[in-house]
N, C-alpha and C. Protein backbone atom coordinates (compact mmCIF):
# COMPACT_ATOMS: atom_id res chain seq x y z
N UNK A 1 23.97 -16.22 9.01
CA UNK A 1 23.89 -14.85 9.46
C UNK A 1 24.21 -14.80 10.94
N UNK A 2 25.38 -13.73 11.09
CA UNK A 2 24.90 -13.35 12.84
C UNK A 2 24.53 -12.31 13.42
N UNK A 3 24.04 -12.17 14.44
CA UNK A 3 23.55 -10.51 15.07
C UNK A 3 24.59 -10.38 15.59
N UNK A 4 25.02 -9.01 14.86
CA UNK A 4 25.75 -8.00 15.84
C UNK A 4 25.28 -6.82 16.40
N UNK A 5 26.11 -5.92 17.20
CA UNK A 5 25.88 -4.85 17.60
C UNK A 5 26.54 -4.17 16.89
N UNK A 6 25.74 -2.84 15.84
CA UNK A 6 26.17 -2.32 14.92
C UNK A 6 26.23 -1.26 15.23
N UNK A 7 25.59 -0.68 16.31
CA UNK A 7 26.34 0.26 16.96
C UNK A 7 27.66 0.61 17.79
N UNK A 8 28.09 -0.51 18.24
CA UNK A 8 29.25 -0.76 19.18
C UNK A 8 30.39 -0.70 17.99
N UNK A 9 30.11 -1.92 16.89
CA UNK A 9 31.09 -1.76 15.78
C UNK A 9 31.07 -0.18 14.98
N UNK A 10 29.97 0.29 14.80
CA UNK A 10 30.02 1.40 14.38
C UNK A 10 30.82 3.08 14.72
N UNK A 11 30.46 2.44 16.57
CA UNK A 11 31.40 3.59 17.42
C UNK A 11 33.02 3.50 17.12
N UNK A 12 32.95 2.35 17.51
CA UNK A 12 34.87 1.85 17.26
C UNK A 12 35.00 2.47 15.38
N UNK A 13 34.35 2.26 14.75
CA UNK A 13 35.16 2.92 13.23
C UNK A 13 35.27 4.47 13.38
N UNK A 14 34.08 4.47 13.73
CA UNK A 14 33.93 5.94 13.86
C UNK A 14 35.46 6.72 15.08
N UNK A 15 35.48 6.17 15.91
CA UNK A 15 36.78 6.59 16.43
C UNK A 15 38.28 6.34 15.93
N UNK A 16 38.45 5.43 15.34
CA UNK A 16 39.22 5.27 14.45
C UNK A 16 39.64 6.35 13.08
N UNK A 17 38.61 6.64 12.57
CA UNK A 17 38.30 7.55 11.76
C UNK A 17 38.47 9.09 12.21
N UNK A 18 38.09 9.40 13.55
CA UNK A 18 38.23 10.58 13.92
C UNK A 18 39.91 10.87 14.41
N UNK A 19 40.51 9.78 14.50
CA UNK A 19 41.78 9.83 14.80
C UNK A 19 42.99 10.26 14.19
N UNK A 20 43.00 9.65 12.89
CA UNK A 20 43.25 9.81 11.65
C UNK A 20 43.63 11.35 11.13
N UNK A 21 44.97 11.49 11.10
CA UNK A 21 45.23 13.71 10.77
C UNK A 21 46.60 13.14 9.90
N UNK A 22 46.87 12.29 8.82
CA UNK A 22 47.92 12.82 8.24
C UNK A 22 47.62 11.77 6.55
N UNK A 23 48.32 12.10 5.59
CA UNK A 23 48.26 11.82 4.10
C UNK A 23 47.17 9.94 4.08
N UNK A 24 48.81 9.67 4.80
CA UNK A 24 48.13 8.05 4.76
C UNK A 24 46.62 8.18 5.23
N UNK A 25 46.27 8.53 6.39
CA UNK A 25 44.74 8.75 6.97
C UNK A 25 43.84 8.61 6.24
N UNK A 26 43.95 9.86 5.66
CA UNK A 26 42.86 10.31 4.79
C UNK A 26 42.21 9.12 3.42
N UNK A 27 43.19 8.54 2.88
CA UNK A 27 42.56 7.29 2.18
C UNK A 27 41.91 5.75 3.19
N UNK A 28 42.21 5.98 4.28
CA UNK A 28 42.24 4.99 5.14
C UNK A 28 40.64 5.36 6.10
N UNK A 29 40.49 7.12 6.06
CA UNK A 29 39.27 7.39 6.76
C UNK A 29 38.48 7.34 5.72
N UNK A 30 38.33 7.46 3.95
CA UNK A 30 37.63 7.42 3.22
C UNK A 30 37.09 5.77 3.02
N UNK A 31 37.90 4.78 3.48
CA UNK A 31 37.38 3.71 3.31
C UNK A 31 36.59 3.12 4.94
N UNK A 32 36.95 3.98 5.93
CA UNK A 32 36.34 3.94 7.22
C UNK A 32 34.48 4.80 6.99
N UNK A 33 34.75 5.55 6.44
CA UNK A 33 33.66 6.59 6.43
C UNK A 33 32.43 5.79 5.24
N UNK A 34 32.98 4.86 4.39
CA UNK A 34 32.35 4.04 3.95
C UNK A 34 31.59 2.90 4.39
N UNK A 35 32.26 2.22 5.07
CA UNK A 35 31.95 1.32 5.99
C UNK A 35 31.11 1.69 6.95
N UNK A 36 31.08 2.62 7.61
CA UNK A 36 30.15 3.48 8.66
C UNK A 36 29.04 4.04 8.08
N UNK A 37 29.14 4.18 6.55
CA UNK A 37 27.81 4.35 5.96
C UNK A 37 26.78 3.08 5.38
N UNK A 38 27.54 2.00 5.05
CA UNK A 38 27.24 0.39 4.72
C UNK A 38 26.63 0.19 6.12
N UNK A 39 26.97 0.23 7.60
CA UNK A 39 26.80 -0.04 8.29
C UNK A 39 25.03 0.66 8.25
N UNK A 40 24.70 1.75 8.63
CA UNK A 40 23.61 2.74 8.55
C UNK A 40 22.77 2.23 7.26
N UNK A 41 23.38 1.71 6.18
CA UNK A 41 22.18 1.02 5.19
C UNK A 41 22.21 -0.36 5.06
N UNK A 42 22.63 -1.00 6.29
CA UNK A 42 22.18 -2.56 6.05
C UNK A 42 21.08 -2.30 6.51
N UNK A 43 20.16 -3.88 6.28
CA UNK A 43 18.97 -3.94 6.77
C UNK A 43 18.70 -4.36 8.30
N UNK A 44 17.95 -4.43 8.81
CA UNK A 44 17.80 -4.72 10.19
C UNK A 44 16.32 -5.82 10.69
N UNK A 45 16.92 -6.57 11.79
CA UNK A 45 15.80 -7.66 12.26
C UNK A 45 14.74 -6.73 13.02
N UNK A 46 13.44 -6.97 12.73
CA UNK A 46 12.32 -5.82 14.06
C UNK A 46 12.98 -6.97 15.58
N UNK A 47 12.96 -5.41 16.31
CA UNK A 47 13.05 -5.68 17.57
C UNK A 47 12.09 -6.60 17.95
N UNK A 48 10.66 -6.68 18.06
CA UNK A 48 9.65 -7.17 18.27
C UNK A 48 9.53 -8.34 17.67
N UNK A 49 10.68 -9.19 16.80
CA UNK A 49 10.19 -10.10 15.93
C UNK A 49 11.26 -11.22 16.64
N UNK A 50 10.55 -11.71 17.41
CA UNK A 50 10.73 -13.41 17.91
C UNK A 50 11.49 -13.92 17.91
N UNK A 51 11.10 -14.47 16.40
CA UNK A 51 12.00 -16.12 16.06
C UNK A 51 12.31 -15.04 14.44
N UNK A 52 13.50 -15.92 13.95
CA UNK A 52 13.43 -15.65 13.00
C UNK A 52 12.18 -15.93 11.55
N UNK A 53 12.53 -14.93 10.55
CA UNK A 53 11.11 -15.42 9.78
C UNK A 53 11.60 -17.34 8.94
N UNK A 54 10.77 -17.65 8.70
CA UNK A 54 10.56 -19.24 8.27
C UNK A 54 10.99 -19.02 6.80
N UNK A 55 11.73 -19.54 5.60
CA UNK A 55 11.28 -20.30 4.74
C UNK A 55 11.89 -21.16 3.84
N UNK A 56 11.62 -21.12 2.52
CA UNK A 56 12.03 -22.29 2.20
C UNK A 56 13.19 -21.80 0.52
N UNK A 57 14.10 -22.04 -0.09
CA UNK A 57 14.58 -22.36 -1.11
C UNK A 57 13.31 -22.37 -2.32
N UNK A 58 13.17 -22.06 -3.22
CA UNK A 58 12.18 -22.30 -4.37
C UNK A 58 13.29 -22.51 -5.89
N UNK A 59 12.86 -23.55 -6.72
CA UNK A 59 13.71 -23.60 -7.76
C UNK A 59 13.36 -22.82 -8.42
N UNK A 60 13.94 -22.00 -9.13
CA UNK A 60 12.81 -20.97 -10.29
C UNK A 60 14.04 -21.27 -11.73
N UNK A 61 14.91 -22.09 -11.74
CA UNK A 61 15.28 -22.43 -12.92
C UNK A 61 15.78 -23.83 -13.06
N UNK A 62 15.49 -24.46 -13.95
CA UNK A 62 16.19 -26.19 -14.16
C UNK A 62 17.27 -25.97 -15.44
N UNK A 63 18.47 -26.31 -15.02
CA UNK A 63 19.28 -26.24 -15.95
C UNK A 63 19.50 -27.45 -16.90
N UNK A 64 19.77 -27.60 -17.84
CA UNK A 64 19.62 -28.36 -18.80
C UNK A 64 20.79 -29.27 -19.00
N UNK A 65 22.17 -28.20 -17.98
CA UNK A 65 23.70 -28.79 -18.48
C UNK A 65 23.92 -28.06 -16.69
N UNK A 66 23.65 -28.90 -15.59
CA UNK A 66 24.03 -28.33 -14.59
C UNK A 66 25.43 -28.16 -14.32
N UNK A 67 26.55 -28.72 -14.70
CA UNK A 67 27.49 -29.04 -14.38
C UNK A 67 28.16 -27.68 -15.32
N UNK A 68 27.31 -26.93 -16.26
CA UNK A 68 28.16 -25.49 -16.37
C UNK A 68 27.10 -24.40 -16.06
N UNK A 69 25.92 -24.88 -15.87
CA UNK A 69 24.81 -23.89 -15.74
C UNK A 69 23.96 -24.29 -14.50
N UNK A 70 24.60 -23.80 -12.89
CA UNK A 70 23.75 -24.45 -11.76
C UNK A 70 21.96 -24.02 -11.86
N UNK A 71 21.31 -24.78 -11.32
CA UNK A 71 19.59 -24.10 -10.96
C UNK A 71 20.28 -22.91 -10.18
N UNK A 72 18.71 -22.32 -10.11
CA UNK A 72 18.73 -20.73 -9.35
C UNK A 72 17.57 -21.42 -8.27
N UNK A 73 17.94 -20.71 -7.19
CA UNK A 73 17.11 -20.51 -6.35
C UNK A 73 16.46 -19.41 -5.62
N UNK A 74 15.60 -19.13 -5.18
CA UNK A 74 14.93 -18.04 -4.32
C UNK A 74 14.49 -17.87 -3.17
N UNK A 75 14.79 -17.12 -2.19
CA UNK A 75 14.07 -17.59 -0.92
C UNK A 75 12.70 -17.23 -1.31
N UNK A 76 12.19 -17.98 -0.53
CA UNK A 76 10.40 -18.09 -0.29
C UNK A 76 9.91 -16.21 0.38
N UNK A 77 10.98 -15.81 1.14
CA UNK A 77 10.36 -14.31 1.86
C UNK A 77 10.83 -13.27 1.10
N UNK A 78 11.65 -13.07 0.86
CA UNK A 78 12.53 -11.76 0.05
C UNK A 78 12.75 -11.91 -1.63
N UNK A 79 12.39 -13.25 -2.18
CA UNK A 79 13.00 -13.59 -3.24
C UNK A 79 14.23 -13.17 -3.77
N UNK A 80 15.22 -13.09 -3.43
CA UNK A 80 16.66 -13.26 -3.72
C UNK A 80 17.04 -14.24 -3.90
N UNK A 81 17.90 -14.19 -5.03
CA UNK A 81 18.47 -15.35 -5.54
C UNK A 81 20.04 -15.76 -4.33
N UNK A 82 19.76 -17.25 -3.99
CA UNK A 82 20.61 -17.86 -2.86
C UNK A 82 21.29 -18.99 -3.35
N UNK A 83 21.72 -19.78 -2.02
CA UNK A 83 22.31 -20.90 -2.50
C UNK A 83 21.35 -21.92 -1.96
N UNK A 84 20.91 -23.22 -1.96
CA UNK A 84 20.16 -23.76 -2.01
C UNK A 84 20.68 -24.67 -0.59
N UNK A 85 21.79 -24.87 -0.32
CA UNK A 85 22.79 -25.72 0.46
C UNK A 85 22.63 -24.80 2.02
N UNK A 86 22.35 -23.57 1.47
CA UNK A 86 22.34 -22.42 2.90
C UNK A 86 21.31 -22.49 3.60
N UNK A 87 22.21 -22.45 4.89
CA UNK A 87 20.97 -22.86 6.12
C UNK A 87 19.64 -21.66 6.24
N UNK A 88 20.48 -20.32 5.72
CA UNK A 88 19.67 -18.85 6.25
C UNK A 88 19.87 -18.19 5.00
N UNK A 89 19.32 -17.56 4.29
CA UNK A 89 18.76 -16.56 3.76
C UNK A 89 20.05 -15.44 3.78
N UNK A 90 20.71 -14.87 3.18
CA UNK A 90 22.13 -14.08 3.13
C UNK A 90 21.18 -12.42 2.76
N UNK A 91 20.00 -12.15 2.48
CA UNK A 91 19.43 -11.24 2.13
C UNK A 91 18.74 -10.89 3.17
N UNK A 92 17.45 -11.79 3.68
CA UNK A 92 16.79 -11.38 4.55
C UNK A 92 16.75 -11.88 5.93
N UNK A 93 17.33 -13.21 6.09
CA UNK A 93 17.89 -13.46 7.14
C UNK A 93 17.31 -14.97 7.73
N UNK A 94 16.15 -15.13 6.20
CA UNK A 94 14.96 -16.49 7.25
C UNK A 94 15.73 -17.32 7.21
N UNK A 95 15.42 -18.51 8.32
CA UNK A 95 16.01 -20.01 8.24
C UNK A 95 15.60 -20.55 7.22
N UNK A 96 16.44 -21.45 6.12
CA UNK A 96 15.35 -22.28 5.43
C UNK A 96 15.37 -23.52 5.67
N UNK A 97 14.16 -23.92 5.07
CA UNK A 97 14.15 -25.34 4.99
C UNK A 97 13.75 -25.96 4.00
N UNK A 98 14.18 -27.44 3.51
CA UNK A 98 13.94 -27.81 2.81
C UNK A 98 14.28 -27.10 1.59
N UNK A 99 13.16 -26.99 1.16
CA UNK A 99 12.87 -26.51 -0.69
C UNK A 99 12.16 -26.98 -2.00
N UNK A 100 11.02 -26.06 -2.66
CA UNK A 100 10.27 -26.93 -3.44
C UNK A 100 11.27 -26.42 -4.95
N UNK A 101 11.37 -28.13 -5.77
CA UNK A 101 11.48 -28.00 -7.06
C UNK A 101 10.49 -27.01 -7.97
């Protein structure tokens, strides 16, 4: 994961978008005006919050035939299913570590 400034990126679409007055545009500001709304419903780190949150990978499935059916994993904070190999959390953002079977 990285921090950006989602307002700075947000201004620049948004001007882009306001620019925009002819046929081609208009499919081009509908996929701008999207993006500027994705932007407004991602989630966000609290200002007040430090370090990032901590945790860990959890197995919550053993596959029987891994090699066509991988395990699942979960982060420990958000429970979303991740990749186990990933340093951070693609949902909520924690570092992980390790991981319990």
């Amino acid at each position: 994961m990285r921090l950006i400034d989602a307002d700075a990126l947000k201004s620049k679409l948004q001007a882009r978008h306001d620019n925009g007055n002819d046929d081609f545009d208009k499919g081009y500001n509908i996929g701008l005006g999207t993006a500027i709304d994705l932007i407004d419903c991602a989630p966000t780190i609290e200002t007040e919050q430090k370090e990032r949150p901590q945790g860990e990978w959890i197995c919550t499935f053993h596959s029987t035939f891994p090699q066509y059916e991988p395990d699942e994993y979960r982060c420990s904070i958000c429970n979303c299913v991740g990749n186990k190999r990933d340093k951070f959390c693609n949902v909520c953002g924690a570092q992980m570590k390790g991981g319990k079977e």
